[in-house]
N, C-alpha and C. Protein backbone atom coordinates (compact mmCIF):
# COMPACT_ATOMS: atom_id res chain seq x y z
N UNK A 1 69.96 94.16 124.46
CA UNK A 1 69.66 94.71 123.16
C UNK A 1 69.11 96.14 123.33
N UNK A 2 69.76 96.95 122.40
CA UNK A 2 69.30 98.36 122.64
C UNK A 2 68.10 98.59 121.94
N UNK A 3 66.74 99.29 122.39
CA UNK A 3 65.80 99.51 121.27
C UNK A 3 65.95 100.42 120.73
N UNK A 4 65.43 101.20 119.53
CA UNK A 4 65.41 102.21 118.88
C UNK A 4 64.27 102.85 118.98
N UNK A 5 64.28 104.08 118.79
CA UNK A 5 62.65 105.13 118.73
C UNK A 5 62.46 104.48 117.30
N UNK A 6 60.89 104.77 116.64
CA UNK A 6 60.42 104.58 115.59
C UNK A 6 61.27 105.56 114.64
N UNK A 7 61.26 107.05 114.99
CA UNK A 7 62.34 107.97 114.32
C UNK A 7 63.53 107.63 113.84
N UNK A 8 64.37 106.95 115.01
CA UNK A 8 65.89 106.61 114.91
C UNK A 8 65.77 105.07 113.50
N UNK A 9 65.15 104.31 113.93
CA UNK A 9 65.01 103.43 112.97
C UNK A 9 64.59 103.49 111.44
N UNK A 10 63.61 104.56 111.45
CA UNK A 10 63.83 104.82 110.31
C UNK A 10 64.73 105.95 109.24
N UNK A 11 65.51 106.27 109.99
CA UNK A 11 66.22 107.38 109.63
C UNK A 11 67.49 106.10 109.39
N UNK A 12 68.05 105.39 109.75
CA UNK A 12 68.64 104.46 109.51
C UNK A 12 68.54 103.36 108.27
N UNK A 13 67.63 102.96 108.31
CA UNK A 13 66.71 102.61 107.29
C UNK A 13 66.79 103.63 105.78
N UNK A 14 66.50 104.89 106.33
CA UNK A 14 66.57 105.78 105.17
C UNK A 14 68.35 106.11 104.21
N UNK A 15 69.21 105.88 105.34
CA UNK A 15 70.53 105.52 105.27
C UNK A 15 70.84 104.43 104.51
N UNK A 16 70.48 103.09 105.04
CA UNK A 16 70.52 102.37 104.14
C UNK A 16 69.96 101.98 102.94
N UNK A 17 68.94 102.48 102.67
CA UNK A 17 68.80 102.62 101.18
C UNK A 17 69.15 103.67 100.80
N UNK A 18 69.65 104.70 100.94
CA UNK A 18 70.61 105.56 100.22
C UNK A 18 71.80 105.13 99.93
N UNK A 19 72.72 104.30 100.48
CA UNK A 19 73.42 103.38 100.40
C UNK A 19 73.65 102.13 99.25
N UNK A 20 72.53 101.74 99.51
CA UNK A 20 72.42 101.27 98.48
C UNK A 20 71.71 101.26 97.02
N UNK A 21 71.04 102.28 97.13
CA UNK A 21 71.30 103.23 95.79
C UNK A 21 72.45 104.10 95.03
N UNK A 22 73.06 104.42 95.90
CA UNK A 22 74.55 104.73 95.57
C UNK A 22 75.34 103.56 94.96
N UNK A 23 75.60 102.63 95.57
CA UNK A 23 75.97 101.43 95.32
C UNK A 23 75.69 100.79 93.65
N UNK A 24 74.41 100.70 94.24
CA UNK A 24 73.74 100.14 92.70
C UNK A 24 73.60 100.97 91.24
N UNK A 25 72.86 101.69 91.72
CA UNK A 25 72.86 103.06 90.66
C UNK A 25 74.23 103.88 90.18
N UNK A 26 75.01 103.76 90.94
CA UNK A 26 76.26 104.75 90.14
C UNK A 26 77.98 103.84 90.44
N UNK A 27 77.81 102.98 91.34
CA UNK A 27 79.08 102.17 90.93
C UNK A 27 79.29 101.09 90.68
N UNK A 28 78.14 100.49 90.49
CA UNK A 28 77.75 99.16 89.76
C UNK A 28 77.16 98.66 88.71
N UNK A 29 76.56 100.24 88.39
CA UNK A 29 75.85 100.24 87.38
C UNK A 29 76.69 100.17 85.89
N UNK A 30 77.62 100.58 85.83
CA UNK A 30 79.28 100.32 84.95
C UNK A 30 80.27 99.55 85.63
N UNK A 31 80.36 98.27 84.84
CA UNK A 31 81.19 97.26 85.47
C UNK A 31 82.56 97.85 84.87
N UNK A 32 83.09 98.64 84.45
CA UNK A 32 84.13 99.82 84.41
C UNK A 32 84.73 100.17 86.04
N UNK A 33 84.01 100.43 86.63
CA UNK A 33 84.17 100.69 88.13
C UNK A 33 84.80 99.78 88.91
N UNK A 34 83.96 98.88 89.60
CA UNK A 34 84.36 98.09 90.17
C UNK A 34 85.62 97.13 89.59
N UNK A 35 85.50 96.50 88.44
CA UNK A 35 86.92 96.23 87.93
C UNK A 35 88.00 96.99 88.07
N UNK A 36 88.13 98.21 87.48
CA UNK A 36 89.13 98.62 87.34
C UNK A 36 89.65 99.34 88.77
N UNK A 37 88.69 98.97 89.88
CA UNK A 37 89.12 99.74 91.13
C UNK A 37 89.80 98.81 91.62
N UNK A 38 89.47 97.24 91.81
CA UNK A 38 89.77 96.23 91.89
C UNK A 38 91.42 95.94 91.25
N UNK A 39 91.45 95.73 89.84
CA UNK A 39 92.98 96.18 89.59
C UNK A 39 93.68 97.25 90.13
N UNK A 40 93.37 98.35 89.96
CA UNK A 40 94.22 99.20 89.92
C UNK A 40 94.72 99.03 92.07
N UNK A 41 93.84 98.89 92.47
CA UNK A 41 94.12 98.29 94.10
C UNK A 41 94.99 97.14 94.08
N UNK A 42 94.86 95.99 93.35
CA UNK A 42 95.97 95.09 93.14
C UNK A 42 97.13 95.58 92.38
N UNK A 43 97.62 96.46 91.49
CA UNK A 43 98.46 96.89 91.23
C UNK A 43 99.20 97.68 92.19
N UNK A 44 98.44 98.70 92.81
CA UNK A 44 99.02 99.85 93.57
C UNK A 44 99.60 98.77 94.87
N UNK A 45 98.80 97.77 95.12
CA UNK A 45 99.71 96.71 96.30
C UNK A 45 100.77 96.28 95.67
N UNK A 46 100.97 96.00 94.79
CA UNK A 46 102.35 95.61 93.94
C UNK A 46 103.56 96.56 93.81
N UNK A 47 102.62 97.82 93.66
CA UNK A 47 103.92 98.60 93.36
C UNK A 47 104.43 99.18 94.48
N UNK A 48 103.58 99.52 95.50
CA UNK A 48 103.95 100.03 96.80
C UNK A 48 105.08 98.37 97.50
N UNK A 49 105.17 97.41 97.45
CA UNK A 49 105.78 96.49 97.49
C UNK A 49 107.41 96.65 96.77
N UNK A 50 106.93 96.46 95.62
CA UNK A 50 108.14 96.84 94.73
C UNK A 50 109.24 98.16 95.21
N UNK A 51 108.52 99.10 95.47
CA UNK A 51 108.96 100.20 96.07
C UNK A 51 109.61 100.08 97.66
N UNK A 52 108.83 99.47 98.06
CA UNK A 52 109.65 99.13 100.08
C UNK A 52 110.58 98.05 99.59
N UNK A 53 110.79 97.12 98.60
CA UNK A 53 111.72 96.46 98.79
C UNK A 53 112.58 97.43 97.93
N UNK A 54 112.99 97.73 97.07
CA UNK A 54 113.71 99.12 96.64
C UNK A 54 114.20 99.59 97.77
N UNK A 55 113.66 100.10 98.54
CA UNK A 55 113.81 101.30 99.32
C UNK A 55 114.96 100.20 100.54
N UNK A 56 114.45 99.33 100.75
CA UNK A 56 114.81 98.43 101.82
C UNK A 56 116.22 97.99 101.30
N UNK A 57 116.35 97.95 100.08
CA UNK A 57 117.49 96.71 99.79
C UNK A 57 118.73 97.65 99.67
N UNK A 58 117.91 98.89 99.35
CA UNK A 58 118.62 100.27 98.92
C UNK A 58 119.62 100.32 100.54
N UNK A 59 118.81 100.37 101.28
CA UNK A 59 119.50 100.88 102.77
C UNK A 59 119.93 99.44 103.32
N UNK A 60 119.70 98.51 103.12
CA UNK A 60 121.24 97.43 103.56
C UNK A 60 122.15 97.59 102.20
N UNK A 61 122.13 97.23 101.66
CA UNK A 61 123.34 97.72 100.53
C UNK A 61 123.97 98.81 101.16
N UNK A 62 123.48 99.97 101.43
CA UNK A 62 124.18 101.47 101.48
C UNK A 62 124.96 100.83 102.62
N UNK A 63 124.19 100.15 103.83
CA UNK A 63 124.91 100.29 105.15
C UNK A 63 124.43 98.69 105.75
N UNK A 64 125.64 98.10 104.42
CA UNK A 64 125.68 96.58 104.39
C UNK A 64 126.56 96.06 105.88
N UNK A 65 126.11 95.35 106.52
CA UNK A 65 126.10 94.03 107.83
C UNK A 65 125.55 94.95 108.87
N UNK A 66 125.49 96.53 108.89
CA UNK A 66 125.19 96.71 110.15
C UNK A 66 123.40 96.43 110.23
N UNK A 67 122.98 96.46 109.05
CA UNK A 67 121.53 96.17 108.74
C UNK A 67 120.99 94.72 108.00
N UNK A 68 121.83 94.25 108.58
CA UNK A 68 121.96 93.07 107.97
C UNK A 68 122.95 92.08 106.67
N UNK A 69 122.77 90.95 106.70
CA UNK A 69 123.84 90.48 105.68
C UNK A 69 123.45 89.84 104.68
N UNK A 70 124.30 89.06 103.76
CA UNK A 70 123.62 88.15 102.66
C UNK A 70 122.26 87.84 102.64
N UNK A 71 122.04 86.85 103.66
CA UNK A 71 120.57 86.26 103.89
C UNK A 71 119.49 87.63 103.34
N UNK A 72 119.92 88.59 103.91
CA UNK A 72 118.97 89.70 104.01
C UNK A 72 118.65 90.40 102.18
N UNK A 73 119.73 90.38 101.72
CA UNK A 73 120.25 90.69 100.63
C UNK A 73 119.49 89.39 99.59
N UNK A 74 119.50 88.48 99.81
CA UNK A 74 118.44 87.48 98.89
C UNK A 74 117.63 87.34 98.93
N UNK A 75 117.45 87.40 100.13
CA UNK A 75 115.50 87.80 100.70
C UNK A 75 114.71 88.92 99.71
N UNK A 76 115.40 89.94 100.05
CA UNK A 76 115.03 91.27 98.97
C UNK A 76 114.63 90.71 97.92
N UNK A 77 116.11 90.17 97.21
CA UNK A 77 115.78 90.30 95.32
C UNK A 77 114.79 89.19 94.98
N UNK A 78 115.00 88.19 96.06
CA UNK A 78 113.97 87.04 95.46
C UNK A 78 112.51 87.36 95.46
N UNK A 79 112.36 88.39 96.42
CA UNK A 79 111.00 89.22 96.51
C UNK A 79 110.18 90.21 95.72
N UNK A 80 111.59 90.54 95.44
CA UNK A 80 111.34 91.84 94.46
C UNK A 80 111.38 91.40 92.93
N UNK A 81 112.02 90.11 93.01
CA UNK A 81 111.50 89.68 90.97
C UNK A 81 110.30 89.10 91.27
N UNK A 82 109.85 88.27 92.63
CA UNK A 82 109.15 87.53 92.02
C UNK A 82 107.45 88.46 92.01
N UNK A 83 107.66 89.50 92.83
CA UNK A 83 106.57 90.99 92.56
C UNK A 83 106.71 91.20 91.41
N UNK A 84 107.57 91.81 90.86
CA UNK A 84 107.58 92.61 89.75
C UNK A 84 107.32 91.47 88.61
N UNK A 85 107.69 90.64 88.75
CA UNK A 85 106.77 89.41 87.66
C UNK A 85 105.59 89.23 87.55
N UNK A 86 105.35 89.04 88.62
CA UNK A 86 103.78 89.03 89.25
C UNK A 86 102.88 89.96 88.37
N UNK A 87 103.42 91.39 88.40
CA UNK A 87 102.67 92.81 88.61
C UNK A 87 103.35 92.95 86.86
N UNK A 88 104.19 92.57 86.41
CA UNK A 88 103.96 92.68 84.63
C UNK A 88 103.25 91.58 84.42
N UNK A 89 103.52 90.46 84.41
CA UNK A 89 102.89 89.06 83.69
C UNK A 89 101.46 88.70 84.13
N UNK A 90 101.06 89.37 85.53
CA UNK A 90 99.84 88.63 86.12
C UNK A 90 99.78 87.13 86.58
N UNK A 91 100.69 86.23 86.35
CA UNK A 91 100.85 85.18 86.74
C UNK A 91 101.32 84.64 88.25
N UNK A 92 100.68 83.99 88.76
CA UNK A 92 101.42 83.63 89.95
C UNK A 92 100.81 85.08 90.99
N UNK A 93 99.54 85.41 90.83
CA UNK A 93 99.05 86.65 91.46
C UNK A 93 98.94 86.42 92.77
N UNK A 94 98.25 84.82 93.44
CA UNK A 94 97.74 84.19 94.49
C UNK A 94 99.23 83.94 95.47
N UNK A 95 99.81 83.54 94.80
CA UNK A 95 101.09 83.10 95.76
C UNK A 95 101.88 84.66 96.03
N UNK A 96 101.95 85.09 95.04
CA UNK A 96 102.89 86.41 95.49
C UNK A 96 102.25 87.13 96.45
N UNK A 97 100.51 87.34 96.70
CA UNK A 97 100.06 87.89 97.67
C UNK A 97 100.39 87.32 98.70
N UNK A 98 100.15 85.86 98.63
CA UNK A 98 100.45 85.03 99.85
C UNK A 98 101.84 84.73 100.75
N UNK A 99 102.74 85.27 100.05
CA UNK A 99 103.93 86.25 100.00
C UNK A 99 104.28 87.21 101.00
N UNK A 100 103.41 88.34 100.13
CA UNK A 100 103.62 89.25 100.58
C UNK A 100 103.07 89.03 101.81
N UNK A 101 101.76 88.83 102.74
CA UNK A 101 101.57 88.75 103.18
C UNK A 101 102.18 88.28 104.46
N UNK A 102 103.62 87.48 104.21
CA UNK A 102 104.63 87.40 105.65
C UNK A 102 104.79 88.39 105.52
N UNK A 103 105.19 89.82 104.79
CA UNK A 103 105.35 91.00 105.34
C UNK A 103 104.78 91.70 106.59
N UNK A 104 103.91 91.29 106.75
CA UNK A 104 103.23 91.65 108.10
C UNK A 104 104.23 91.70 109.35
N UNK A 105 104.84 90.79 109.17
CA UNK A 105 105.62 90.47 110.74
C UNK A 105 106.86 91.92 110.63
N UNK A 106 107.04 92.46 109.57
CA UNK A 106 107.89 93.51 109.32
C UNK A 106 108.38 94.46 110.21
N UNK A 107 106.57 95.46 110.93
CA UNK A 107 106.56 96.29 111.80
C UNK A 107 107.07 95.57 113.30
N UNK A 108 106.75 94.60 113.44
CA UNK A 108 107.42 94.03 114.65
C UNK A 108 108.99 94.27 115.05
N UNK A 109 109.67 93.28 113.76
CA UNK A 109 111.30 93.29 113.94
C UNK A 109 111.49 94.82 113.86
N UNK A 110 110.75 95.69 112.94
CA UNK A 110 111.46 97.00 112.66
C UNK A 110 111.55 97.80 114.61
N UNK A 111 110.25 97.50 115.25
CA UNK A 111 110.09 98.01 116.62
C UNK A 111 110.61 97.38 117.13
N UNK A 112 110.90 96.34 117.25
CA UNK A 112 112.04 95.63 118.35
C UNK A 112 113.17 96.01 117.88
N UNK A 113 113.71 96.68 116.61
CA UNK A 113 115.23 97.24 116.50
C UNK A 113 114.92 98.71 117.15
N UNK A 114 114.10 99.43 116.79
CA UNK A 114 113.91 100.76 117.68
C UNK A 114 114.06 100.94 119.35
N UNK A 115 113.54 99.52 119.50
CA UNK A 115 113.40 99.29 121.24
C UNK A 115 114.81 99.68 121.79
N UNK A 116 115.43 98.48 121.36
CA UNK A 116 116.66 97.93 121.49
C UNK A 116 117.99 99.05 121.24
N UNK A 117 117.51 99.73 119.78
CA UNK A 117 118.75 100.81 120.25
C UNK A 117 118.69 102.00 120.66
N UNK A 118 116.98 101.91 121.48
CA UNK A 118 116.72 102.62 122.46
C UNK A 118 117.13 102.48 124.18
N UNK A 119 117.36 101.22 124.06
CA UNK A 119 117.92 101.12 125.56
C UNK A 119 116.69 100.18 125.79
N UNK A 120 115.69 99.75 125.47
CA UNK A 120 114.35 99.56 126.35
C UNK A 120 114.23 97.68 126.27
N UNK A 121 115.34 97.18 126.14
CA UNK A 121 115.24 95.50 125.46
C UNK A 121 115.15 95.10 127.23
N UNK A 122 114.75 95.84 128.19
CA UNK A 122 114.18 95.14 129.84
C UNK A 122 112.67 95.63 130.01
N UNK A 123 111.92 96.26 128.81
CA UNK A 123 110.68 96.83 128.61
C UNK A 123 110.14 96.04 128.82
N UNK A 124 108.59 96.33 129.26
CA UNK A 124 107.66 95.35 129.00
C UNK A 124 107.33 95.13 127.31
N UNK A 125 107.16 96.59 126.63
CA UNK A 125 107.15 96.76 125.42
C UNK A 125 108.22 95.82 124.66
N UNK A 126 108.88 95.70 124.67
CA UNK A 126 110.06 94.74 124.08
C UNK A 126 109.47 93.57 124.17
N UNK A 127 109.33 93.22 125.50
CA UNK A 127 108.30 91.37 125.83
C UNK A 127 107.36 91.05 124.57
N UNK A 128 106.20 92.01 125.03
CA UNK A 128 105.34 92.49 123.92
C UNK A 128 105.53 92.10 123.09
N UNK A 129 106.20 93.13 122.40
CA UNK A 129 106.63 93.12 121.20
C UNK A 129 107.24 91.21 120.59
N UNK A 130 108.29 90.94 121.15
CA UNK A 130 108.65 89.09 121.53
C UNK A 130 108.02 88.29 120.96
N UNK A 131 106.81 88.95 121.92
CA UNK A 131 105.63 87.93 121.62
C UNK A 131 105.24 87.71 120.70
N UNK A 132 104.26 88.95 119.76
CA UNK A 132 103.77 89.09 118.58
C UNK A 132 104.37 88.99 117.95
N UNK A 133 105.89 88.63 117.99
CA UNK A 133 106.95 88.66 116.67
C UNK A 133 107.10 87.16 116.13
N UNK A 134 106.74 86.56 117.58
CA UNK A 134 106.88 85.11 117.77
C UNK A 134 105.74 84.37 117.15
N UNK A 135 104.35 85.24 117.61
CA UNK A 135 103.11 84.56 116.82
C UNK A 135 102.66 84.87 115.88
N UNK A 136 102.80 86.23 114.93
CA UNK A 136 102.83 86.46 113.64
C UNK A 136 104.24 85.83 112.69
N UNK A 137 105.11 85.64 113.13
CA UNK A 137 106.07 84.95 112.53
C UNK A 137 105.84 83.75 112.12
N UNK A 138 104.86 83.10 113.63
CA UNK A 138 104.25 81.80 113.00
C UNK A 138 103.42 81.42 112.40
N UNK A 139 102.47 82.49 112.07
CA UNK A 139 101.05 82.37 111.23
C UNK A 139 101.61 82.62 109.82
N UNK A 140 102.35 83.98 109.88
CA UNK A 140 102.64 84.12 108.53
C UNK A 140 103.92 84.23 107.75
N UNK A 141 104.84 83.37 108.26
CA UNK A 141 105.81 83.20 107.68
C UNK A 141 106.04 81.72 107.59
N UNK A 142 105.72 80.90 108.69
CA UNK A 142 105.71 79.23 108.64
C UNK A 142 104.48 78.88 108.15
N UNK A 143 103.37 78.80 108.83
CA UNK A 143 101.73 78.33 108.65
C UNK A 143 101.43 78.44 107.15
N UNK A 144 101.33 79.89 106.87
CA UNK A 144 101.12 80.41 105.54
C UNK A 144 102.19 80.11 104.74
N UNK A 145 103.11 79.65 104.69
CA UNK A 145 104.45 78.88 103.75
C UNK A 145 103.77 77.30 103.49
N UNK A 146 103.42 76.87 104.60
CA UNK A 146 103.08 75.42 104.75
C UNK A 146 101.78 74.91 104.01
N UNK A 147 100.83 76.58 104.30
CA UNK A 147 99.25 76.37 103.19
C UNK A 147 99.36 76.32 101.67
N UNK A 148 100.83 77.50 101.41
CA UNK A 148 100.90 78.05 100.18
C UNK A 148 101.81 76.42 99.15
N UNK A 149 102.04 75.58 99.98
CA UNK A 149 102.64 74.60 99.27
C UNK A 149 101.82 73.69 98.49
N UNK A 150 100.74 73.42 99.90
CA UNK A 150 100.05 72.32 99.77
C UNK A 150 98.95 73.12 99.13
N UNK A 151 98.51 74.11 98.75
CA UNK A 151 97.86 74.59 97.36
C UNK A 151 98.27 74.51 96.24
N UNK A 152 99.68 75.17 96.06
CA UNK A 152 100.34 74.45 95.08
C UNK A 152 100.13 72.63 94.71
N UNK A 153 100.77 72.16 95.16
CA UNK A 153 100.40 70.66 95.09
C UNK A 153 99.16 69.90 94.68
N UNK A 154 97.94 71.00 94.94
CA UNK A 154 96.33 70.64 95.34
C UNK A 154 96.34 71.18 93.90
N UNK A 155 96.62 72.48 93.12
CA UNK A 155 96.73 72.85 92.29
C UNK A 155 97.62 72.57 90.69
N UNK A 156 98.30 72.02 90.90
CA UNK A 156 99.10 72.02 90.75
C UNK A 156 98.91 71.89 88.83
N UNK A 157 98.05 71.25 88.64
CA UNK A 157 97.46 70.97 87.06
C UNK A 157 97.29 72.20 86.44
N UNK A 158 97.08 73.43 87.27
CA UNK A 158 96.88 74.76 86.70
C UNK A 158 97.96 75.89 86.70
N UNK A 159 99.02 75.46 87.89
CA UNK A 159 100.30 75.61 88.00
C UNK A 159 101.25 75.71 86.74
N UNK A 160 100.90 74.43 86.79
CA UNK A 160 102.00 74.02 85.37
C UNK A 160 101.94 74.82 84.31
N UNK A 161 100.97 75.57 84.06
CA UNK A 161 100.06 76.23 82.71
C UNK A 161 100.95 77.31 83.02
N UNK A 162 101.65 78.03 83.79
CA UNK A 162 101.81 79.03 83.96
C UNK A 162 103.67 79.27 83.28
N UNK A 163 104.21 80.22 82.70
CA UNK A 163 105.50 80.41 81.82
C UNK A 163 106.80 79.48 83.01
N UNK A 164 107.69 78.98 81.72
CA UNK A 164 108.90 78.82 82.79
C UNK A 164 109.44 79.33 84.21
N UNK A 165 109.52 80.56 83.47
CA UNK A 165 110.17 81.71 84.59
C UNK A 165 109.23 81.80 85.68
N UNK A 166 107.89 81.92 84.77
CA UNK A 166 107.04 82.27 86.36
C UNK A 166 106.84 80.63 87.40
N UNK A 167 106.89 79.45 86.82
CA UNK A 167 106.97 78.53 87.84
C UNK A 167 108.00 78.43 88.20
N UNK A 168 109.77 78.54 87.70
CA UNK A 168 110.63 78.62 88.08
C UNK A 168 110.18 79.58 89.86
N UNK A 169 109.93 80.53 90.12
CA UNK A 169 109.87 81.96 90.75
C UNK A 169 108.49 81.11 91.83
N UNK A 170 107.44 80.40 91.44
CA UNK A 170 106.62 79.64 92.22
C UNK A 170 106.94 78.63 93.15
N UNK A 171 108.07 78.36 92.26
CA UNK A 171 108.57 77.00 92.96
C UNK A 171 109.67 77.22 94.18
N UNK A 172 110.89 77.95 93.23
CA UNK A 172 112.35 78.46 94.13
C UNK A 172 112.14 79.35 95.01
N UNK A 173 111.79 80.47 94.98
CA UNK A 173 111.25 81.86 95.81
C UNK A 173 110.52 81.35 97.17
N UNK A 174 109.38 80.64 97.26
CA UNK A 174 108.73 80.61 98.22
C UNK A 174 110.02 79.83 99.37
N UNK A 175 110.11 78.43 98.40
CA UNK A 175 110.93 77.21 99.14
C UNK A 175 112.35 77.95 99.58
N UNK A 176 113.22 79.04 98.84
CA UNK A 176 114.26 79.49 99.77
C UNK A 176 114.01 80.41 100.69
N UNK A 177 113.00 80.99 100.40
CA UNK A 177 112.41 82.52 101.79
C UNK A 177 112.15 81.05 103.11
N UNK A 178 111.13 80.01 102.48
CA UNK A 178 110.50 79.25 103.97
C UNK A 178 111.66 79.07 104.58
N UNK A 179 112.84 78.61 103.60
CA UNK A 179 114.26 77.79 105.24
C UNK A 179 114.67 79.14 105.66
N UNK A 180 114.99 80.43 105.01
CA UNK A 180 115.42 81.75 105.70
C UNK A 180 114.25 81.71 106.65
N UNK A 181 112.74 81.50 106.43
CA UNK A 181 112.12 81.99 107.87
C UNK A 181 112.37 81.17 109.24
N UNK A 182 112.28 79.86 108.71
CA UNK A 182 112.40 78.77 109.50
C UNK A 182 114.01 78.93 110.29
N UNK A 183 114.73 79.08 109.11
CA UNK A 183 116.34 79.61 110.27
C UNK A 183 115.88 80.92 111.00
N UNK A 184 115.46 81.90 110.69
CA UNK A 184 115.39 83.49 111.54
C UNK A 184 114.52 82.56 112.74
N UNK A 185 113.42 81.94 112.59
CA UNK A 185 112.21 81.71 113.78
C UNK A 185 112.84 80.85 114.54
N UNK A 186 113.73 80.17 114.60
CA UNK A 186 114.85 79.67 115.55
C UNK A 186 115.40 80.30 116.24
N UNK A 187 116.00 81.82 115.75
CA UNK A 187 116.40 83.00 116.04
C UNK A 187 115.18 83.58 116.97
N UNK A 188 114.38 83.63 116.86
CA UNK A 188 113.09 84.10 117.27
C UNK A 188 112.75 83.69 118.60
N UNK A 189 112.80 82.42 118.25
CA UNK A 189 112.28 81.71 119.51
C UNK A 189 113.60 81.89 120.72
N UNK A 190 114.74 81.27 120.05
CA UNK A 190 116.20 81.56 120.92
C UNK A 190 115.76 83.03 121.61
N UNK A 191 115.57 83.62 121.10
CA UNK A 191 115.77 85.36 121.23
C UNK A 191 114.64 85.35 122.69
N UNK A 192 113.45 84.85 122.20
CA UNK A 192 112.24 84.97 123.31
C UNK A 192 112.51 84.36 124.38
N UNK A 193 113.19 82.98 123.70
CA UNK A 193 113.84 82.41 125.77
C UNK A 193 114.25 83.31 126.53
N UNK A 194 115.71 83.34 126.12
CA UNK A 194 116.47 84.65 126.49
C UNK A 194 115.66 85.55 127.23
N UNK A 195 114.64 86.02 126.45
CA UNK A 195 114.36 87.57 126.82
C UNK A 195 112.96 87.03 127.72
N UNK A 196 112.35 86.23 128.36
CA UNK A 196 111.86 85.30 129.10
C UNK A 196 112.31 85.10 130.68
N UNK A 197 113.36 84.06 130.21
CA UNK A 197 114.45 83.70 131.26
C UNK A 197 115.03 85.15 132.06
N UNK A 198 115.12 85.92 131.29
CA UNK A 198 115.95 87.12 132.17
C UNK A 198 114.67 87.97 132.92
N UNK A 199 113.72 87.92 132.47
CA UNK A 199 112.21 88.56 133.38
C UNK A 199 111.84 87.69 134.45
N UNK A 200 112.52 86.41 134.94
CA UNK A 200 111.94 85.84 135.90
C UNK A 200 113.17 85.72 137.14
């Protein structure tokens, strides 16, 4: 444990209650603030979403199978209504984050395509890369599919409350993305043998 001089400690001290006078006194003091920072942060995650799948669906369309095919192409739109529902209606806010949130594994596949038509798929970086593609794939594309059900289910009395369309989009959306992940993470795993087997 490090000690502090009497000086250093209270100069710290003096920090933290400046801190939290700031806090209290000027952005808490109008519940204007914190709400609307709060939305407008859940919106701006929505729309920046809305926008990469745009942008994404935009460039397999333009330069359709070499960037992928169908599968890839339903993935998108089923993503992108069931955001943009989300982000007009407010309904179904919890699951669409929970959603989005397989996005994570994104930067992975995108760097293992950089690797690869870089020449570098005998990298260690590539392995790497394998790896984390393999264990974020499984946290948040299977695990987190598997939580987001059985909340649903647990929930399900409050579910119901929610418009056609939007349980239609609760129900279909998640359940056809999980078998696309569950088929790709087959792919995944195949892929990691492979790239395994040939390092030994």
């Amino acid at each position: 444990m490090i000690l502090l001089s009497e000086e250093a400690t209270m100069e710290i001290q003096s920090y933290q209650n400046q801190a939290e006078l700031l806090l209290k006194e000027y952005l808490l003091a109008d519940s204007f603030i914190p709400y609307t920072s709060v939305i407008c942060g859940i919106f701006a995650c929505k729309m920046v979403s809305v926008g990469y799948f745009l942008a994404d669906i935009g460039m397999i369309i333009w330069f359709y199978s070499s960037l992928g095919g169908i599968e890839y192409v339903i993935h998108h739109f089923l993503s992108l209504t069931a955001v943009a529902y989300s982000m007009m209606t407010g309904e179904g806010q919890l699951y669409t984050f929970m959603v989005l949130i397989s996005e994570t594994t994104t930067p992975g596949i995108n760097l293992r395509w950089y690797l690869d038509t870089a020449g570098m798929k005998r990298s260690r970086a590539y392995l790497i890369n394998g790896v984390v593609i393999f264990v974020t794939w499984l946290v948040a594309r299977i695990l987190l599919f598997m939580y987001l059900f059985y909340h649903v289910y647990l929930h399900f009395d409050q579910v119901k409350l929610v418009h056609s369309y939007g349980l239609l989009l609760i129900f279909v959306v998640p359940f056809i993305l999980s078998v696309m992940n569950l088929m790709w993470f087959g792919k995944i795993i195949k892929g990691l043998r492979k790239t395994l087997a040939k390092r030994q």
